[in-house]
Every structure is written in structure tokens, then in C-alpha cells.
C-alpha atoms as a PDB file:
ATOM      1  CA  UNK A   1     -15.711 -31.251-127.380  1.00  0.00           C
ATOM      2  CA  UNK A   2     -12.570 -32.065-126.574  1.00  0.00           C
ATOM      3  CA  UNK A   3      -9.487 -29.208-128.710  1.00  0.00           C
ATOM      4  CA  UNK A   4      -7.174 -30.981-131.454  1.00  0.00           C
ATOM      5  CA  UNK A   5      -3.561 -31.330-129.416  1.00  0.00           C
ATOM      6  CA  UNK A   6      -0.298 -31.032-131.759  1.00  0.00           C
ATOM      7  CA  UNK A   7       2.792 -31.839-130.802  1.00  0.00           C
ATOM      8  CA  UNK A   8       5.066 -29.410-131.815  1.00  0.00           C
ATOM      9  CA  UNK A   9       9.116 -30.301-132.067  1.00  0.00           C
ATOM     10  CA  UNK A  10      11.141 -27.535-133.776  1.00  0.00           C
ATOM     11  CA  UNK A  11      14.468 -26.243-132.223  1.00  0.00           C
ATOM     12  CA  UNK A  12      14.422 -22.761-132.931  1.00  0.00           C
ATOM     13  CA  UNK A  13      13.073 -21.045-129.563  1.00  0.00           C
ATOM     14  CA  UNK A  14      11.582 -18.399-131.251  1.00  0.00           C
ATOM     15  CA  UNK A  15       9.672 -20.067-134.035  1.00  0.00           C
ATOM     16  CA  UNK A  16       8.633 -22.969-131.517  1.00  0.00           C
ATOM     17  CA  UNK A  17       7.122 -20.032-129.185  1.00  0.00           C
ATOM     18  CA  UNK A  18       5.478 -17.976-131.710  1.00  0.00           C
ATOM     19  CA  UNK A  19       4.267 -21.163-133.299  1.00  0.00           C
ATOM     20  CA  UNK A  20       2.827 -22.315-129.928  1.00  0.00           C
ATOM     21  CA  UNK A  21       1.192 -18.982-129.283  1.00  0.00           C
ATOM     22  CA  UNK A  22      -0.828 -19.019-132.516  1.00  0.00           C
ATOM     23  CA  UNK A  23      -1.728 -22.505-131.655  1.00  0.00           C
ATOM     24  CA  UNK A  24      -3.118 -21.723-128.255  1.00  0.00           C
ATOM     25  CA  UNK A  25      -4.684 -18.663-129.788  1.00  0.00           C
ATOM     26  CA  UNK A  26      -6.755 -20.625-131.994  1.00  0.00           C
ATOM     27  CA  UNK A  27      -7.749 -23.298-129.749  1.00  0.00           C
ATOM     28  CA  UNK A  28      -5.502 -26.245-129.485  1.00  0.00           C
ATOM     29  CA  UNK A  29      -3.558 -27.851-127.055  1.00  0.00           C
ATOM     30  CA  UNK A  30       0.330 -27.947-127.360  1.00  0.00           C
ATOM     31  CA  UNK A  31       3.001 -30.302-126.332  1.00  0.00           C
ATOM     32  CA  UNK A  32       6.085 -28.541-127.061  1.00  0.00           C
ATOM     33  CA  UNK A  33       9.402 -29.880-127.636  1.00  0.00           C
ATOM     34  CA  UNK A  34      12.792 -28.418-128.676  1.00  0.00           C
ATOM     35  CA  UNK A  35      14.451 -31.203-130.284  1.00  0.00           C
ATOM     36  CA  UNK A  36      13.070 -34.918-132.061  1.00  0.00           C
ATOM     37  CA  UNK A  37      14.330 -37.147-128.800  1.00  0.00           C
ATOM     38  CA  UNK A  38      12.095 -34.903-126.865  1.00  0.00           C
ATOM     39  CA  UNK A  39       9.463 -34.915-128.541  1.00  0.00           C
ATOM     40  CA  UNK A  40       9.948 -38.439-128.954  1.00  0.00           C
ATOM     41  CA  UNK A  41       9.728 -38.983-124.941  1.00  0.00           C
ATOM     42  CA  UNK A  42       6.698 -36.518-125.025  1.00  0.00           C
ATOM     43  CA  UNK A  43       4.549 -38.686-127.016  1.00  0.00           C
ATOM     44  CA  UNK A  44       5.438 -41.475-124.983  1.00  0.00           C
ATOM     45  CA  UNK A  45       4.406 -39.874-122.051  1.00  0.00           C
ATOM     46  CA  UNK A  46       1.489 -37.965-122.831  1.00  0.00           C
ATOM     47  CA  UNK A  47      -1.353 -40.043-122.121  1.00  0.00           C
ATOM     48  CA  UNK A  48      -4.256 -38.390-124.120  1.00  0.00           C
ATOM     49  CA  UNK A  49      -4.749 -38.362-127.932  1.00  0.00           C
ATOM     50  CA  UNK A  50      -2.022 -36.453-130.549  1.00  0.00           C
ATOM     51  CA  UNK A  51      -3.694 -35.355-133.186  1.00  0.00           C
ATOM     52  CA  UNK A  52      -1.107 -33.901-135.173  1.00  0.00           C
ATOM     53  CA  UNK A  53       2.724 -33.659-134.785  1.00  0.00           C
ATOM     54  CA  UNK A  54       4.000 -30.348-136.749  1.00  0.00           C
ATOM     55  CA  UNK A  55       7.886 -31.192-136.765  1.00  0.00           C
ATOM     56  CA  UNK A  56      10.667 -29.477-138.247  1.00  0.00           C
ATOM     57  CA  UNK A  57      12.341 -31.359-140.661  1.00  0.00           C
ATOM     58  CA  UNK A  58      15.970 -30.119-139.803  1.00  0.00           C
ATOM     59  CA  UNK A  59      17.018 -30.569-136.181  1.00  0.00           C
ATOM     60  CA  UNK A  60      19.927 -31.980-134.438  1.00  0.00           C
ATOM     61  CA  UNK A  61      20.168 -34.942-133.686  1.00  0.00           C
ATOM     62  CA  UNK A  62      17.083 -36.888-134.758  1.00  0.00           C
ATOM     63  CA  UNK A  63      15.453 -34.493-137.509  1.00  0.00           C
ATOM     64  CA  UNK A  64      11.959 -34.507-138.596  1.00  0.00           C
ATOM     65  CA  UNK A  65      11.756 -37.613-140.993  1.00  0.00           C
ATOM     66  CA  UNK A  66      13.324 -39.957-138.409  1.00  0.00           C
ATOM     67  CA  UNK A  67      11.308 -38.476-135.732  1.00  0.00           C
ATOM     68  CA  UNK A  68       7.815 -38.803-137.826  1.00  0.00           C
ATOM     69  CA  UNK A  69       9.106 -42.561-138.212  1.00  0.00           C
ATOM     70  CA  UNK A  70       9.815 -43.209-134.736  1.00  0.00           C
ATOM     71  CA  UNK A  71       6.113 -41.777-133.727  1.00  0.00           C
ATOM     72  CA  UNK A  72       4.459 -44.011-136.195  1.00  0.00           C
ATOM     73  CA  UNK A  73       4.239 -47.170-134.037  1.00  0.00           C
ATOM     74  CA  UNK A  74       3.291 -45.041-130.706  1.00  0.00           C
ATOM     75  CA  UNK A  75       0.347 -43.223-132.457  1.00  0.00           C
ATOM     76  CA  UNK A  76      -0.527 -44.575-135.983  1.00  0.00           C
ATOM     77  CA  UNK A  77      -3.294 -42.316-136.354  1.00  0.00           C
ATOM     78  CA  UNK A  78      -1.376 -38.853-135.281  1.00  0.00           C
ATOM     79  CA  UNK A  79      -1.258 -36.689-138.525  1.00  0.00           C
ATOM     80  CA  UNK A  80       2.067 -34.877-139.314  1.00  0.00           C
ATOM     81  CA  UNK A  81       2.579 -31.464-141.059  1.00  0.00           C
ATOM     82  CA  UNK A  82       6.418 -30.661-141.755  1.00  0.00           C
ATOM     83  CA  UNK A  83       7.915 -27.166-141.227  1.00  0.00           C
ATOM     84  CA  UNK A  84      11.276 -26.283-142.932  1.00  0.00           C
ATOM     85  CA  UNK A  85      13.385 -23.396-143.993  1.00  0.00           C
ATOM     86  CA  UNK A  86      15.788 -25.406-145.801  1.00  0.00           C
ATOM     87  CA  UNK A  87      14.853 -25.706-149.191  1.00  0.00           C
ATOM     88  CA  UNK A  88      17.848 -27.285-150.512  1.00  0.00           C
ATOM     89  CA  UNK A  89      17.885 -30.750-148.442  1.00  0.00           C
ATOM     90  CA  UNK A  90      17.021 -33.902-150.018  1.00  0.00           C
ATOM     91  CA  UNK A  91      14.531 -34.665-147.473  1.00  0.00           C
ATOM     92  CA  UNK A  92      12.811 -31.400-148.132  1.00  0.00           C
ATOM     93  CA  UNK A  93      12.848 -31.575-151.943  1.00  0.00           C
ATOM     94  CA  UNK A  94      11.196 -35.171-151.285  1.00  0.00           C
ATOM     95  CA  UNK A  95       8.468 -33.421-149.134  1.00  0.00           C
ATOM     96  CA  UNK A  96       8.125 -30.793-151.550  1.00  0.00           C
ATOM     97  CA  UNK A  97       7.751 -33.499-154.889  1.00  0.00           C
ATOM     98  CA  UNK A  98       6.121 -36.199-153.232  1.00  0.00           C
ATOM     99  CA  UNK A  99       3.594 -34.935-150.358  1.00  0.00           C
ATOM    100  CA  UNK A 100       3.526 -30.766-150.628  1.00  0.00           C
ATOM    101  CA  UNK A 101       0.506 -30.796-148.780  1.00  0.00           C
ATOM    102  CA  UNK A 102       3.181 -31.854-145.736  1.00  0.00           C
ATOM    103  CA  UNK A 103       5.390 -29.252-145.587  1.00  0.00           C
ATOM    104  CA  UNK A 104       4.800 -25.892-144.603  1.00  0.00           C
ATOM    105  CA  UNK A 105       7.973 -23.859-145.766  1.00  0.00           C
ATOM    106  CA  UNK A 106       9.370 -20.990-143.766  1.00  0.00           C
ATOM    107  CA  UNK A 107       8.846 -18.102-143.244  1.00  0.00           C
ATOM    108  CA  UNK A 108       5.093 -18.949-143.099  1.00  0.00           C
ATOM    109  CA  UNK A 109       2.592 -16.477-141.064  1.00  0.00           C
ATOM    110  CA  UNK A 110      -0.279 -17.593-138.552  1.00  0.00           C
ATOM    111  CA  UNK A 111      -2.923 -17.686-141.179  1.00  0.00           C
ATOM    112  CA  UNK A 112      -0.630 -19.748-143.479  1.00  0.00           C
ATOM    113  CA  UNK A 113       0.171 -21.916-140.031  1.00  0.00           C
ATOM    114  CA  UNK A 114      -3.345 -22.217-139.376  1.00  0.00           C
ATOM    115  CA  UNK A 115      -5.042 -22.898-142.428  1.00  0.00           C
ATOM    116  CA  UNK A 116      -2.080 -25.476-142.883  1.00  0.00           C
ATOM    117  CA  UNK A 117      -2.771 -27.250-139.549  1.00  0.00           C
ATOM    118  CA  UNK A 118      -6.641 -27.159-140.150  1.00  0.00           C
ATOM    119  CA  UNK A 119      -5.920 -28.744-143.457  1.00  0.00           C
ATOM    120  CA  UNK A 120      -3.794 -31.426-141.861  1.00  0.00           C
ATOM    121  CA  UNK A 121      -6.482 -32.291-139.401  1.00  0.00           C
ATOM    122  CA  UNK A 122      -9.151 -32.843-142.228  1.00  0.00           C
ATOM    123  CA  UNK A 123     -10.787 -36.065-142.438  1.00  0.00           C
ATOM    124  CA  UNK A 124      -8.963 -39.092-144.211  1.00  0.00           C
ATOM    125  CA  UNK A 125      -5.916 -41.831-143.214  1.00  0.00           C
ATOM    126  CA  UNK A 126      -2.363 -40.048-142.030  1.00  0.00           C
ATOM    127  CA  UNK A 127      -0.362 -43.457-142.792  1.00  0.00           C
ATOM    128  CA  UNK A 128      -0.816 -43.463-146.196  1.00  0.00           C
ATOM    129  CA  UNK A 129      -0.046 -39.719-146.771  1.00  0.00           C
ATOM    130  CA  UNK A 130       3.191 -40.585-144.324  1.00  0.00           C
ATOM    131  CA  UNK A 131       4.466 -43.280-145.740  1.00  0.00           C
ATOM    132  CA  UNK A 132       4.162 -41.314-149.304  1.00  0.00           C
ATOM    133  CA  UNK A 133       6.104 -38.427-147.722  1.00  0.00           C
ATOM    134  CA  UNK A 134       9.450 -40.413-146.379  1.00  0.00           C
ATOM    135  CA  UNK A 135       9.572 -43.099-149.327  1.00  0.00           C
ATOM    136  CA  UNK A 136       7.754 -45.883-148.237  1.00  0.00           C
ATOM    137  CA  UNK A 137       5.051 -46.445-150.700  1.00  0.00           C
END
């Protein structure tokens, strides 16, 4: 059986490492980025399946939402699970209102990561549960 790959795409180079190492811990495969136009190019490249993107939503340059919007079209059946510890950002308030089962709020430990992530890759359609979470339904 082939392991569940994420795409992971938060700036902070400590919580993208210790994110990653839980990750690998537990049995997945990780394409890491640092920044949403990497992460961006990374999904174009990689030629296997993405199962799930976790993305933070704030991040220079192109942050989460926009990033989650851009990936739609390359991989329309990629699940996404947000990360954020800005809990005062209109984006994240949406997350938090409209989709909480999205966003994963920091600081979060590998069990919360984990079960989060597991949850995310349950069974059942990631477009409609992404639209829901950046305004589109």
C-alpha cells in the first residue's frame, strides 16, 4: 500500500521541520515547502498523488487561502488542512466559523497534528469542504 503524501507549505523553519518529522514518524511522505509559490511549483512538479496539502494560512507572499486556490485546478481531489497562529485575521476567523474542521490552530502537538491529518484524510469529497472554507459556496 502505497503512504498518504502531504504537502506541507508553512514558513516558519522550525514548525515546518518538527511538523515534517512527526509526519515521517507516522508514516507519510512529505513534500516540504517554505513559502505558497513553492509549494505551488512543488505540486506542479511532483508527479505522484497529493493527498493532502497542510498549509499555513499566513505566509508571505501568497498565503494559505490563495495558495489552496491555486492547487485546486492541479489536484482537485488533494484534501487541505489549514495551520495558523493568527487568530485575529479575517481569513482565519472564516476558517474558524465556516469549516473548523480545516484549521488546526497553533500551538498544536503531534497527537493533535496527527489525529487532525488522519481526520482530513477520511473518506468523503475535499471540493466541497474547500470551497465552504474560502467563500465559494
Amino acid at each position: 500500500m502505497q503512504r498518504p503524501t502531504i504537502l506541507l507549505a508553512e514558513d516558519d523553519p522550525q514548525v515546518r521541520h518538527m511538523i515534517r518529522a512527526v509526519l515521517l514518524r507516522n508514516g507519510f511522505e512529505v513534500v516540504e515547502a517554505g513559502n505558497g509559490m513553492q509549494a505551488l511549483a512543488l505540486s506542479r512538479s511532483h508527479p505522484a498523488d497529493i493527498d493532502l496539502a497542510v498549509i499555513d494560512v499566513m505566509m508571505p507572499g501568497m498565503g494559505g487561502l490563495d495558495l489552496a486556490v491555486a492547487l485546486d485546478p492541479q489536484r482537485p481531489s488533494m484534501k487541505v488542512l489549514y495551520i495558523s497562529g493568527n487568530t485575529s485575521t479575517v481569513a482565519v476567523e472564516s476558517l474558524a466559523s465556516g469549516a473548523p474542521e480545516l484549521l488546526l490552530r497553533k500551538p498544536f502537538t503531534p497527537d493533535e497534528l496527527l489525529q487532525r491529518v488522519r481526520e482530513a484524510l477520511a473518506p468523503g469529497p475535499p471540493g466541497q469542504a474547500r470551497e465552504k472554507a474560502i467563500g465559494q459556496d
